[in-house]
PDB file of N, CA and C in Angstrom:
ATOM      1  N   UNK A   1      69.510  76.519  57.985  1.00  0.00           N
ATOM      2  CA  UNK A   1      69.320  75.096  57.930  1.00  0.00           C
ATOM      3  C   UNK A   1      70.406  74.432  57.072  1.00  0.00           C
ATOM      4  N   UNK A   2      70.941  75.481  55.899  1.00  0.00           N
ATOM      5  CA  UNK A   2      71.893  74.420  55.596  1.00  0.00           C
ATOM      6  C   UNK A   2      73.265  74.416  56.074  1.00  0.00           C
ATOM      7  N   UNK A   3      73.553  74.920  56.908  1.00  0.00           N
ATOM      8  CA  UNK A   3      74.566  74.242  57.940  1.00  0.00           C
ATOM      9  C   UNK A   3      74.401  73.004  58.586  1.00  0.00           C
ATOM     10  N   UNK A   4      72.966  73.050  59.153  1.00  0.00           N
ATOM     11  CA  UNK A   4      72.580  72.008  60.087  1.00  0.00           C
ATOM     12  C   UNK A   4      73.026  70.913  58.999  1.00  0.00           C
ATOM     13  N   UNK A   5      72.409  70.746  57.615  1.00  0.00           N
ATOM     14  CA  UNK A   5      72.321  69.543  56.903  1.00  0.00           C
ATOM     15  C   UNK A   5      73.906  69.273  56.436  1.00  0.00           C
ATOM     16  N   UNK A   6      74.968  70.524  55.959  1.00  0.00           N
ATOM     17  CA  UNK A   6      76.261  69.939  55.994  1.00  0.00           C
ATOM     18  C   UNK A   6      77.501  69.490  56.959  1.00  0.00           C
ATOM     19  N   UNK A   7      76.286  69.916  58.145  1.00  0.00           N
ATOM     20  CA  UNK A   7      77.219  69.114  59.287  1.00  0.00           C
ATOM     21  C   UNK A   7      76.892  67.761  59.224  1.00  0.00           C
ATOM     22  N   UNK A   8      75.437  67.281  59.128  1.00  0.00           N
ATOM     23  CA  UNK A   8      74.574  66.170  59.183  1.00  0.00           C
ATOM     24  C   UNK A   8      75.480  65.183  58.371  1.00  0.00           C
ATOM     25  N   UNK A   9      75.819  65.985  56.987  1.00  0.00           N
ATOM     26  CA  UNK A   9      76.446  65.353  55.639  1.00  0.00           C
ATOM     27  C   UNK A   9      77.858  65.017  56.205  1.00  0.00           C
ATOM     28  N   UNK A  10      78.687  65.917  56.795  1.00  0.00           N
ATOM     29  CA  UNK A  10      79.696  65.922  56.727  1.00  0.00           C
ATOM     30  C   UNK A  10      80.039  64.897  58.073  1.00  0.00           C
ATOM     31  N   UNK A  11      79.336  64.288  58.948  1.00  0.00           N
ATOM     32  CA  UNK A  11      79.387  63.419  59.986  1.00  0.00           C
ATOM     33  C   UNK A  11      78.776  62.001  59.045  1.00  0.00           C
ATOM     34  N   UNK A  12      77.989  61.651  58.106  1.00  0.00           N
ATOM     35  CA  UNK A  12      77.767  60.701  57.333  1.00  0.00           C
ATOM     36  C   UNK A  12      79.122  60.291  56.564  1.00  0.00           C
ATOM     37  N   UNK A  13      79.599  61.531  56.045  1.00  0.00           N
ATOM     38  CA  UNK A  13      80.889  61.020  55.327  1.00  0.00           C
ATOM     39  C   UNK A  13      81.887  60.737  56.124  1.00  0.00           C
ATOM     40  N   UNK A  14      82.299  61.442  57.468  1.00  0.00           N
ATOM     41  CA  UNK A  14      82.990  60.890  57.951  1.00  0.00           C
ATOM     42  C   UNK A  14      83.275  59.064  58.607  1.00  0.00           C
ATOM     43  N   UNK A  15      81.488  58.798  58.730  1.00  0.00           N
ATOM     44  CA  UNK A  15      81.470  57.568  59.481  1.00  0.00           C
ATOM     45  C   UNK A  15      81.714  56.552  58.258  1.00  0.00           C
ATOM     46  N   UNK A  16      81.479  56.766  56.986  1.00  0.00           N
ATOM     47  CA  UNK A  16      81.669  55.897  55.863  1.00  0.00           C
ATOM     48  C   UNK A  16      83.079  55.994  56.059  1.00  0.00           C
ATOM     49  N   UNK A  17      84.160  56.425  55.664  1.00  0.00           N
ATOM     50  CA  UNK A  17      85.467  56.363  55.656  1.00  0.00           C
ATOM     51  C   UNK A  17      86.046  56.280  56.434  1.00  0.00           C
ATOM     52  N   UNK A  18      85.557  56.130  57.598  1.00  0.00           N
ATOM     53  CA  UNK A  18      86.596  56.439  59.026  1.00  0.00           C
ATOM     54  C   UNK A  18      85.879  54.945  59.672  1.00  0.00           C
ATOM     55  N   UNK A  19      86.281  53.465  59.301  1.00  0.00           N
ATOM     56  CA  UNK A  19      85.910  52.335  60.125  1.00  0.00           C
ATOM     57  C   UNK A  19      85.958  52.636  61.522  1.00  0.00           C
ATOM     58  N   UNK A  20      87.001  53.533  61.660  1.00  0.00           N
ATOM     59  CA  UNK A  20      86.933  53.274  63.072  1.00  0.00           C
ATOM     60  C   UNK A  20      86.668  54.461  64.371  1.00  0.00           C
ATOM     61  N   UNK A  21      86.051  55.092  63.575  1.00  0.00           N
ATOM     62  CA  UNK A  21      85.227  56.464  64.245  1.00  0.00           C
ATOM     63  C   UNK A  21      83.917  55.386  65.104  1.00  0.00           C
ATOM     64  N   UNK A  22      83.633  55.914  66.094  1.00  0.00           N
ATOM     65  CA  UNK A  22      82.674  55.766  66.899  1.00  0.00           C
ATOM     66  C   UNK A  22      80.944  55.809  66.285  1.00  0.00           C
ATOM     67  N   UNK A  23      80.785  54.795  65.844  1.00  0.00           N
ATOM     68  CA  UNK A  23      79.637  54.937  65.269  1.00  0.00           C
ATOM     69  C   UNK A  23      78.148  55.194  65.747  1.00  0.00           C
ATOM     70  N   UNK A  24      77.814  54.446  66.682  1.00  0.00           N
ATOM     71  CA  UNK A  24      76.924  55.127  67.539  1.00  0.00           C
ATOM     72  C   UNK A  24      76.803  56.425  68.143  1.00  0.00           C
ATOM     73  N   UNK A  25      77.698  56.934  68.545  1.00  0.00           N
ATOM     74  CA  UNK A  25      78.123  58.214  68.765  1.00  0.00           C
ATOM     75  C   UNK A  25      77.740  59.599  67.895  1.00  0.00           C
ATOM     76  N   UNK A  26      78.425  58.717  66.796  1.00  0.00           N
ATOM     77  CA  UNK A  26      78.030  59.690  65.881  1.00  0.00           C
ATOM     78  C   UNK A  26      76.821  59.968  65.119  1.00  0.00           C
ATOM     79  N   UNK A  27      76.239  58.592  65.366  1.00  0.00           N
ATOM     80  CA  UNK A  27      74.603  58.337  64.715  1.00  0.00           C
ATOM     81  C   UNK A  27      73.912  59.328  65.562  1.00  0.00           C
ATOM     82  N   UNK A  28      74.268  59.128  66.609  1.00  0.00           N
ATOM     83  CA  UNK A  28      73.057  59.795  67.603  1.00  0.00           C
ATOM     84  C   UNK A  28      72.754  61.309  67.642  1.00  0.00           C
ATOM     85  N   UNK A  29      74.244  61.897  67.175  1.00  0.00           N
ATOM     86  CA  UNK A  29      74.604  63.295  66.824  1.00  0.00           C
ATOM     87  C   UNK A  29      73.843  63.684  65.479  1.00  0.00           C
ATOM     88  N   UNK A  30      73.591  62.719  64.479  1.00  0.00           N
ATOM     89  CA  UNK A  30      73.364  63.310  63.564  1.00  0.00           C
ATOM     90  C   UNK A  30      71.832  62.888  63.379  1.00  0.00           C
ATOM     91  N   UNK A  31      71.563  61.725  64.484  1.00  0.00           N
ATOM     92  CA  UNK A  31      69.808  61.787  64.135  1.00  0.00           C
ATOM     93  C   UNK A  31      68.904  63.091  65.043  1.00  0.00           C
ATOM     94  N   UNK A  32      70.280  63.360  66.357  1.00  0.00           N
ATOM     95  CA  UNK A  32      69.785  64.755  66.771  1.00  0.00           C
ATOM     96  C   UNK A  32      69.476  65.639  66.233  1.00  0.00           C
ATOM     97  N   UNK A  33      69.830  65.996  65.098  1.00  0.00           N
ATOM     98  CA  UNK A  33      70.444  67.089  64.288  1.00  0.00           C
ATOM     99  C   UNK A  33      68.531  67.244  63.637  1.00  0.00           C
ATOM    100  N   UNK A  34      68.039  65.998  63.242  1.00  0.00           N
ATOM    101  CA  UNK A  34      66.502  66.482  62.965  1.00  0.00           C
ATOM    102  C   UNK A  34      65.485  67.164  63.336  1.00  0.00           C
ATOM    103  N   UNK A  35      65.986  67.487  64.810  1.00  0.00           N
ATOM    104  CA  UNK A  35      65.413  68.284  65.734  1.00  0.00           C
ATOM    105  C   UNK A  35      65.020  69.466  65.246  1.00  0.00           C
ATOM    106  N   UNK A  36      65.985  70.307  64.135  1.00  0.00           N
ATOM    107  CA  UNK A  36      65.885  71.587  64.173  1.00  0.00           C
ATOM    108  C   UNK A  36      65.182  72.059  62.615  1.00  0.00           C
ATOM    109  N   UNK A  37      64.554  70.717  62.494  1.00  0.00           N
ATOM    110  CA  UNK A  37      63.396  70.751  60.797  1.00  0.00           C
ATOM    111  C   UNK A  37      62.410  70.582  60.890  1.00  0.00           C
ATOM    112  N   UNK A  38      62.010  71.269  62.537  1.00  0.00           N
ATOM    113  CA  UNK A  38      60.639  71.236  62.632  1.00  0.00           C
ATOM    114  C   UNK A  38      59.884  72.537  61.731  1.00  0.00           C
ATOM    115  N   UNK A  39      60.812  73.345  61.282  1.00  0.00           N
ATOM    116  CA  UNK A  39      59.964  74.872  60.501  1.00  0.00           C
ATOM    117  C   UNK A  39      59.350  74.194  59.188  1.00  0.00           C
ATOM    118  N   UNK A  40      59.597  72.813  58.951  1.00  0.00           N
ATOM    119  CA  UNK A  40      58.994  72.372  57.521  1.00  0.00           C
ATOM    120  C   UNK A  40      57.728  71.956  57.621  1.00  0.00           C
ATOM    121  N   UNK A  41      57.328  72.347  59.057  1.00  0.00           N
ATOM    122  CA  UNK A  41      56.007  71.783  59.253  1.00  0.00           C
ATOM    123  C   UNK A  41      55.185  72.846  59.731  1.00  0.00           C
ATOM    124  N   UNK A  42      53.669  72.032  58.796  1.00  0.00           N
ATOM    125  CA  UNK A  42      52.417  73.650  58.790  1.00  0.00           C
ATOM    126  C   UNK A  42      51.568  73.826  60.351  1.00  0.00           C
ATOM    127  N   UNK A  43      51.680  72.572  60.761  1.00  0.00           N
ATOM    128  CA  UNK A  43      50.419  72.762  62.208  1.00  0.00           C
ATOM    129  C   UNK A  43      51.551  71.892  63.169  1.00  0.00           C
ATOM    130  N   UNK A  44      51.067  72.744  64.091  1.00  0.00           N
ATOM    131  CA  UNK A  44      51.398  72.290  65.502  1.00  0.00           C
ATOM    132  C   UNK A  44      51.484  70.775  66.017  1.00  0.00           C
ATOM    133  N   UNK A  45      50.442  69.897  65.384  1.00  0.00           N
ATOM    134  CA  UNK A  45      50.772  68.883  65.595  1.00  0.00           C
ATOM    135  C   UNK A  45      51.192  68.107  64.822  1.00  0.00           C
ATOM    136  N   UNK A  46      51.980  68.291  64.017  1.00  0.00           N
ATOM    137  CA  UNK A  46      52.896  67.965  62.650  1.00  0.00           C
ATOM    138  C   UNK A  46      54.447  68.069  63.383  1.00  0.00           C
ATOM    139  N   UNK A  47      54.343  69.425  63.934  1.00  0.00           N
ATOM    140  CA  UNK A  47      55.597  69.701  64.840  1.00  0.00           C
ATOM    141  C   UNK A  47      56.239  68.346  66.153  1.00  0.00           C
ATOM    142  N   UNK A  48      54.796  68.438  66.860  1.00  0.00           N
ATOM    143  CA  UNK A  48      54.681  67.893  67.686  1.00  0.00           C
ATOM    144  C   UNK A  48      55.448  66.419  68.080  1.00  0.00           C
ATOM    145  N   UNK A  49      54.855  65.683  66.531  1.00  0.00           N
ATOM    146  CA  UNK A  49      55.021  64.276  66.288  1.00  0.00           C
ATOM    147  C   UNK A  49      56.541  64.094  65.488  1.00  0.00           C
ATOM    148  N   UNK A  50      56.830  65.759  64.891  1.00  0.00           N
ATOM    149  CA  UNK A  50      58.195  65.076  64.406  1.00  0.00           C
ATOM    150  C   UNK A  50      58.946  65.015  65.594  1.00  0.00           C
ATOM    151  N   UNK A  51      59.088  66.231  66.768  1.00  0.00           N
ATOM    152  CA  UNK A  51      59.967  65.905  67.543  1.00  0.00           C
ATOM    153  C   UNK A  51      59.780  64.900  68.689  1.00  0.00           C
ATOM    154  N   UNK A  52      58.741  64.006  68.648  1.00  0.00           N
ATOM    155  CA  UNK A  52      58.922  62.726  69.159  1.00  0.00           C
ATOM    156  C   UNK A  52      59.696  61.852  68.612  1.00  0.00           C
ATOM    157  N   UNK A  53      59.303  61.811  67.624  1.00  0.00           N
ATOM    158  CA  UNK A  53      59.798  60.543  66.717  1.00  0.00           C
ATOM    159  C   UNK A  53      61.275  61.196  66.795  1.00  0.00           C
ATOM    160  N   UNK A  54      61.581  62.305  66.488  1.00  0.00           N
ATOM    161  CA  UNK A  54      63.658  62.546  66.188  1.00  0.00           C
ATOM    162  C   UNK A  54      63.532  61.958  67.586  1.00  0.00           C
ATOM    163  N   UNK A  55      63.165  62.524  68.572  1.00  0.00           N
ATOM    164  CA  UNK A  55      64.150  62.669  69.498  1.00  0.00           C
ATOM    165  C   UNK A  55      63.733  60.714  70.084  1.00  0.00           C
ATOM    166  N   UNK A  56      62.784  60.048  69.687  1.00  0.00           N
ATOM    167  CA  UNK A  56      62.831  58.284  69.680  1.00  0.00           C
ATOM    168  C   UNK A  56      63.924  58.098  69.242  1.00  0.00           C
ATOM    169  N   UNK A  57      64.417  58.754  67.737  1.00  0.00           N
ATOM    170  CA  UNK A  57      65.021  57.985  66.979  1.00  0.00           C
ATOM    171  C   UNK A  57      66.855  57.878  67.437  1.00  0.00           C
ATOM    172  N   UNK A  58      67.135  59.022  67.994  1.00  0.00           N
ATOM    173  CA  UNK A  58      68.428  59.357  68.280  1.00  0.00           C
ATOM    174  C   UNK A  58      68.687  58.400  69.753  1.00  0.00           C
ATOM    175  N   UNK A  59      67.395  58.733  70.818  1.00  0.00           N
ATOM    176  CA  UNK A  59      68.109  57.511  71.373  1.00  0.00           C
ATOM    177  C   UNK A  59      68.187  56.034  71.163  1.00  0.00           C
ATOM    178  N   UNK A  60      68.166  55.642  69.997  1.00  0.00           N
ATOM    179  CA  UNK A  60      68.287  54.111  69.361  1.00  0.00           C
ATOM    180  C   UNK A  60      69.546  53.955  69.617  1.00  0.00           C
ATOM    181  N   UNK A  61      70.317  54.497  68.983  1.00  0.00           N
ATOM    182  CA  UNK A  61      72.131  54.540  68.892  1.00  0.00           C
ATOM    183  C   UNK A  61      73.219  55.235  70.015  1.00  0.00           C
ATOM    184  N   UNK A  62      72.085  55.952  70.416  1.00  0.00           N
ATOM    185  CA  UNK A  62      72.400  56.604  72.217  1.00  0.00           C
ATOM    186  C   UNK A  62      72.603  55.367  73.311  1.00  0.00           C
ATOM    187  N   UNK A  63      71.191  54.897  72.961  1.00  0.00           N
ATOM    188  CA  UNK A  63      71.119  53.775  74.286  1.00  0.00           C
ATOM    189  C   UNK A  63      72.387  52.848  73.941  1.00  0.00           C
ATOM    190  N   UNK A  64      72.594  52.115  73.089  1.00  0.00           N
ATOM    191  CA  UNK A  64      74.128  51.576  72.702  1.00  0.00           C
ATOM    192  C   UNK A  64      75.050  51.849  73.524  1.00  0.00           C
ATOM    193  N   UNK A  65      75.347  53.053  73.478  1.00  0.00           N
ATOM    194  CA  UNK A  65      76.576  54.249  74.054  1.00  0.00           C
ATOM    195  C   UNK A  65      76.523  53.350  75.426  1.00  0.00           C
ATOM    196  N   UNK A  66      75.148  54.168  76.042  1.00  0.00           N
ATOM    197  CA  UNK A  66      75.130  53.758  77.188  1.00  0.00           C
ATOM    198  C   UNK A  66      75.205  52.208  78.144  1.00  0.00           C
ATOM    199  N   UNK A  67      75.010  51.176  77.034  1.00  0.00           N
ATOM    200  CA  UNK A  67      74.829  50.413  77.722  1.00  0.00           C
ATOM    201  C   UNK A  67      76.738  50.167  77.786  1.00  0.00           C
ATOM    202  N   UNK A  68      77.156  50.495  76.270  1.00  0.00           N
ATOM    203  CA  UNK A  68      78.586  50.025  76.164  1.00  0.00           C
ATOM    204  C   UNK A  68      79.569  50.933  76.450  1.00  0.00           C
ATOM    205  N   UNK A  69      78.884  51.691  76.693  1.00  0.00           N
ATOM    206  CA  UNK A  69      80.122  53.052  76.645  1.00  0.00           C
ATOM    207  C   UNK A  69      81.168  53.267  77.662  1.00  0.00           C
ATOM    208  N   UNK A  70      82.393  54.129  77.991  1.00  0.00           N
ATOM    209  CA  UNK A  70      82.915  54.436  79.106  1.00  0.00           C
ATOM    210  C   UNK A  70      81.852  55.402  80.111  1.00  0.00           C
ATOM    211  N   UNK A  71      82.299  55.613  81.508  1.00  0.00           N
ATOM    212  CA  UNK A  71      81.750  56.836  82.122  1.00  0.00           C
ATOM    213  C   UNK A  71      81.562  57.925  81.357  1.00  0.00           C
ATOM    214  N   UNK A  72      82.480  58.248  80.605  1.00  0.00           N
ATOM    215  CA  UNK A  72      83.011  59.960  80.329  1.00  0.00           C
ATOM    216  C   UNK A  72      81.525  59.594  78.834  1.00  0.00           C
ATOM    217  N   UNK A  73      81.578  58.627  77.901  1.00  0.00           N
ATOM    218  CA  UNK A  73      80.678  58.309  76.700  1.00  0.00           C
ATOM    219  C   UNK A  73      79.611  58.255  76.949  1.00  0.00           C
ATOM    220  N   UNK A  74      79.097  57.883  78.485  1.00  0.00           N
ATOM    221  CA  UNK A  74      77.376  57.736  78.889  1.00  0.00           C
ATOM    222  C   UNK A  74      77.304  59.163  79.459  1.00  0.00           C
ATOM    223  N   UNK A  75      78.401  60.026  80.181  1.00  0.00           N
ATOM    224  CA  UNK A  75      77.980  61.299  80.860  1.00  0.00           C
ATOM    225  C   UNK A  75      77.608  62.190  79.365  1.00  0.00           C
ATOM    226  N   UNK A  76      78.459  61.969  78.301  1.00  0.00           N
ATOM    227  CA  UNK A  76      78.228  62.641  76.924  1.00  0.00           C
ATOM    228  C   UNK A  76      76.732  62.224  76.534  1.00  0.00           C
ATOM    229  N   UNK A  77      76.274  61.319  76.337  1.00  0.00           N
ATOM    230  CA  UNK A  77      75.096  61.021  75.621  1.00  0.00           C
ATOM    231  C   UNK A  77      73.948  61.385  77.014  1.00  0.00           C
ATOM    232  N   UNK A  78      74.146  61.275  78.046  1.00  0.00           N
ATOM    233  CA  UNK A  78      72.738  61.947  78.947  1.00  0.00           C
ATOM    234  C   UNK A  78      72.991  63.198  78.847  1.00  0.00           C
ATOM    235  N   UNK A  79      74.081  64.173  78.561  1.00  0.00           N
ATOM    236  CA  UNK A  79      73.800  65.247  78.218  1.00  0.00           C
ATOM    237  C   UNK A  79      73.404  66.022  76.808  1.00  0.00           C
ATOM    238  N   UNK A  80      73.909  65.466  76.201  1.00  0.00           N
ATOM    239  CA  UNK A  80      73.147  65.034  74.627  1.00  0.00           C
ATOM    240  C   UNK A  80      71.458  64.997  75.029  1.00  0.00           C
ATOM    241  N   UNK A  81      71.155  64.005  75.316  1.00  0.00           N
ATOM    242  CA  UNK A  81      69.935  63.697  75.553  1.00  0.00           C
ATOM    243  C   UNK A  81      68.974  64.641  76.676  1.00  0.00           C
ATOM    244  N   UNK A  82      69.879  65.298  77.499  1.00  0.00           N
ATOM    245  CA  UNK A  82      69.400  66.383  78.523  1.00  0.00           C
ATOM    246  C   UNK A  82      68.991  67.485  77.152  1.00  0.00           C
ATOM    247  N   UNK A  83      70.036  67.947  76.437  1.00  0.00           N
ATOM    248  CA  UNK A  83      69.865  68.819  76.040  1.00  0.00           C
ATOM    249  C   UNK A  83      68.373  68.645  74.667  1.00  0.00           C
ATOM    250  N   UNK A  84      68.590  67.692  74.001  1.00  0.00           N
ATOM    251  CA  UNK A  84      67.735  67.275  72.874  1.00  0.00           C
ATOM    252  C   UNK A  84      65.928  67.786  73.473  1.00  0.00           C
ATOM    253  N   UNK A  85      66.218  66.579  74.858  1.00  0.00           N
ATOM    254  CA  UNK A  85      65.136  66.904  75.174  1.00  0.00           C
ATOM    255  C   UNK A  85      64.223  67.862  76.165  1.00  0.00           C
ATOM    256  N   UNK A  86      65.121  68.879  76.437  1.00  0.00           N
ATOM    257  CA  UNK A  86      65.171  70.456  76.451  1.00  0.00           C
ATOM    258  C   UNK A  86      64.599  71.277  75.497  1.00  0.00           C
ATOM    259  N   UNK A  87      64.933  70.944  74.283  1.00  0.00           N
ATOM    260  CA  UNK A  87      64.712  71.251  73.041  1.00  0.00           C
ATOM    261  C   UNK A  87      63.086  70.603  73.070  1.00  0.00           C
ATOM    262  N   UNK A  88      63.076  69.858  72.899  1.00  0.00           N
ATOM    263  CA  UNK A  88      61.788  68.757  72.015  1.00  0.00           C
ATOM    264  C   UNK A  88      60.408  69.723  73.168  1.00  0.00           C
ATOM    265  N   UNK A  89      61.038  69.458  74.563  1.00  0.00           N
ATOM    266  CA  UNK A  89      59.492  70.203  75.481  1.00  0.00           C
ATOM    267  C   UNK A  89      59.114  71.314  75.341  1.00  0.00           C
ATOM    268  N   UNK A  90      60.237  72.524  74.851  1.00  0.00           N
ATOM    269  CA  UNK A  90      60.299  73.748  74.561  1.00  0.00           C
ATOM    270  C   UNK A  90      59.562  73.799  73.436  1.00  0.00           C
ATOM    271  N   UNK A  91      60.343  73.359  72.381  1.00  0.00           N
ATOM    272  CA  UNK A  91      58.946  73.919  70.559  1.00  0.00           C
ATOM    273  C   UNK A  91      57.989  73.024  71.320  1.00  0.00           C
ATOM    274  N   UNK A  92      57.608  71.771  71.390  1.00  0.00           N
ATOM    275  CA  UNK A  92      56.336  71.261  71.645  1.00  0.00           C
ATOM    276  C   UNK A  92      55.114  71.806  72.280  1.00  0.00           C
ATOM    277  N   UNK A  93      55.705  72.869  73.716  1.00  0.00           N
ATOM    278  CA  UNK A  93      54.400  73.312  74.599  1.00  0.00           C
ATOM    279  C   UNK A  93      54.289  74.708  73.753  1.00  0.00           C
ATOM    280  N   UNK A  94      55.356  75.480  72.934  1.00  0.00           N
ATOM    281  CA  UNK A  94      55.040  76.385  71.871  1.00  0.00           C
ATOM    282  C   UNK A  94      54.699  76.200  70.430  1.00  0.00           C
ATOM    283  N   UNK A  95      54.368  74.900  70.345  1.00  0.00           N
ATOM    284  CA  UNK A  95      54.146  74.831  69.002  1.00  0.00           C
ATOM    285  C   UNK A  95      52.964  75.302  68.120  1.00  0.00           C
ATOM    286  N   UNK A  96      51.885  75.405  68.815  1.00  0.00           N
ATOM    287  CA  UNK A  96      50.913  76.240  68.248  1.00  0.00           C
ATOM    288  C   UNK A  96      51.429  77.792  68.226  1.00  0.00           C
ATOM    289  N   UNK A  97      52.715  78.223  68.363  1.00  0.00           N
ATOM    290  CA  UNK A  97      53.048  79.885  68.343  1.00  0.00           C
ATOM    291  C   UNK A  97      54.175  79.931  67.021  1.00  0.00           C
ATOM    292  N   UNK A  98      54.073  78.590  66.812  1.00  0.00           N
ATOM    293  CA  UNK A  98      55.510  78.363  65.677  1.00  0.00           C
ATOM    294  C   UNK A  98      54.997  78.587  64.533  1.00  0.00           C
ATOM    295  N   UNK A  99      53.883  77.975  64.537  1.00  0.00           N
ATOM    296  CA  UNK A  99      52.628  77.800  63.124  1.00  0.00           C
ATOM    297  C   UNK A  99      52.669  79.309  62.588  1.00  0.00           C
ATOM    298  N   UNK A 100      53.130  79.179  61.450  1.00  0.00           N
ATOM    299  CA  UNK A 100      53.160  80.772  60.591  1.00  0.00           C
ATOM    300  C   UNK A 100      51.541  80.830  60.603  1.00  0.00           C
ATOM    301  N   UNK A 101      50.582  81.905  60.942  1.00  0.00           N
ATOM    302  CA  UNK A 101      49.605  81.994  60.600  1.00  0.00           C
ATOM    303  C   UNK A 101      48.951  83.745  59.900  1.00  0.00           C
ATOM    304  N   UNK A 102      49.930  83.976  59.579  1.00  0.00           N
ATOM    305  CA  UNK A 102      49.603  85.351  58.822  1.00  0.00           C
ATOM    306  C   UNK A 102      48.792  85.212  57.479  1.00  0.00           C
ATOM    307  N   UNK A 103      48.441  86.646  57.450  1.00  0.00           N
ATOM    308  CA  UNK A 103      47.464  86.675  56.253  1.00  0.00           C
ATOM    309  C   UNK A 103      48.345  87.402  55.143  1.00  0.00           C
ATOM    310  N   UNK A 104      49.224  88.130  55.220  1.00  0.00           N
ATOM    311  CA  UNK A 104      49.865  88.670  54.177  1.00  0.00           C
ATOM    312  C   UNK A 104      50.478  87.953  52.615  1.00  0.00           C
ATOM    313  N   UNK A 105      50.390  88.316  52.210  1.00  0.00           N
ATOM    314  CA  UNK A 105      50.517  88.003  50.530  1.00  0.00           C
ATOM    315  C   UNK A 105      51.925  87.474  50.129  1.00  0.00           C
ATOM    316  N   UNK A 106      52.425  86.269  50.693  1.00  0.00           N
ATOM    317  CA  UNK A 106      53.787  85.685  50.720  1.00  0.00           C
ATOM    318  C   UNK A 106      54.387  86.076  48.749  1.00  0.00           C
ATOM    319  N   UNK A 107      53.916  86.544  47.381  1.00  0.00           N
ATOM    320  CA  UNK A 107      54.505  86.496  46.712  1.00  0.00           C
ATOM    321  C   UNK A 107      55.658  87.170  46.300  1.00  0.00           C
ATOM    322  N   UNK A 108      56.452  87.900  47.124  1.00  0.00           N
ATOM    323  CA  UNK A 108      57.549  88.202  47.615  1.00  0.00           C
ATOM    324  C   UNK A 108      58.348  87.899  48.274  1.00  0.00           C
ATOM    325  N   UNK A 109      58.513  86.080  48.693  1.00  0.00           N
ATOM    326  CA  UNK A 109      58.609  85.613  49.631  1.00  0.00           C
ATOM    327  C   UNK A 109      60.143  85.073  48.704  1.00  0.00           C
ATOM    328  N   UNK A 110      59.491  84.640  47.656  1.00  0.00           N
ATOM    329  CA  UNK A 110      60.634  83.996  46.657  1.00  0.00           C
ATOM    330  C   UNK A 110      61.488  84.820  46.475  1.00  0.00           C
ATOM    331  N   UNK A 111      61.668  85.790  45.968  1.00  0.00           N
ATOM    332  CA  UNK A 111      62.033  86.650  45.378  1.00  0.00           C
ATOM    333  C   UNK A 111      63.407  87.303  46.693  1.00  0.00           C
ATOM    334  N   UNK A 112      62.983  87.362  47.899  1.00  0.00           N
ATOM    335  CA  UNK A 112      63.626  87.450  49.181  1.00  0.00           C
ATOM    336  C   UNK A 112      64.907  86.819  49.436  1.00  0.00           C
ATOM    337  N   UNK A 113      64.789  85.303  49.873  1.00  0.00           N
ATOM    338  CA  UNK A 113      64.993  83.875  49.557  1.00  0.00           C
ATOM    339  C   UNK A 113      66.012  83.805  48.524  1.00  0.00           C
ATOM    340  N   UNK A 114      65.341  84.087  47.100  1.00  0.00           N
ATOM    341  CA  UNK A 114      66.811  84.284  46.283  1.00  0.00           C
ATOM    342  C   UNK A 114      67.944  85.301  46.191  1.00  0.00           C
ATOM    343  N   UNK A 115      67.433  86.302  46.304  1.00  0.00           N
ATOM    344  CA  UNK A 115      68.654  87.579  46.595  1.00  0.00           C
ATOM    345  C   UNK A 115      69.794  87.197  47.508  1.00  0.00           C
TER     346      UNK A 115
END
């Protein structure tokens, strides 16, 4: 995950300094990017509702693209959006299999984690 978040970071910093980077574009890339923090969640329908809401939220700055975009910028963002929401139906109809539900004694869990 923390790749996911210093790409996330590293597309934020770029759009601050770079006026003239594609901003929608890049929003949409990086509100995609929430997609893959569904493991921070305990029940299935915790899962469920985050990847509605990411995948609402990314096409906010998507739809933009599309209304303004070139051919080649709207074929990018429906495949963006093909793929996102590829993603979102997949964990969703498995999300009750995602739910850690073991009984074992996680206090070795830390200890793992830090090594």
């Amino acid at each position: 995950m923390a790749g996911v978040k210093a790409l996330a970071g590293d597309a934020s910093t770029h759009l601050q300094k770079n006026f003239k980077a594609p901003k929608n574009h890049i929003q949409t890339l990086i509100d995609g990017l929430d997609l893959f923090f569904w493991l921070g969640f305990e029940d299935a329908a915790g899962i469920k509702e985050h990847l509605s809401n990411t995948y609402d939220e990314l096409t906010f700055c998507g739809n933009r693209v599309i209304k303004k975009g070139t051919d080649a910028e709207k074929a990018w963002i429906e495949a963006y959006y093909a793929l996102a929401k590829g993603m979102v139906d997949l964990l969703s109809k498995n999300a009750a299999k995602l739910v850690w539900s073991g009984s074992q004694d996680a206090s070795g869990a830390q200890k793992f984690f830090e090594s």
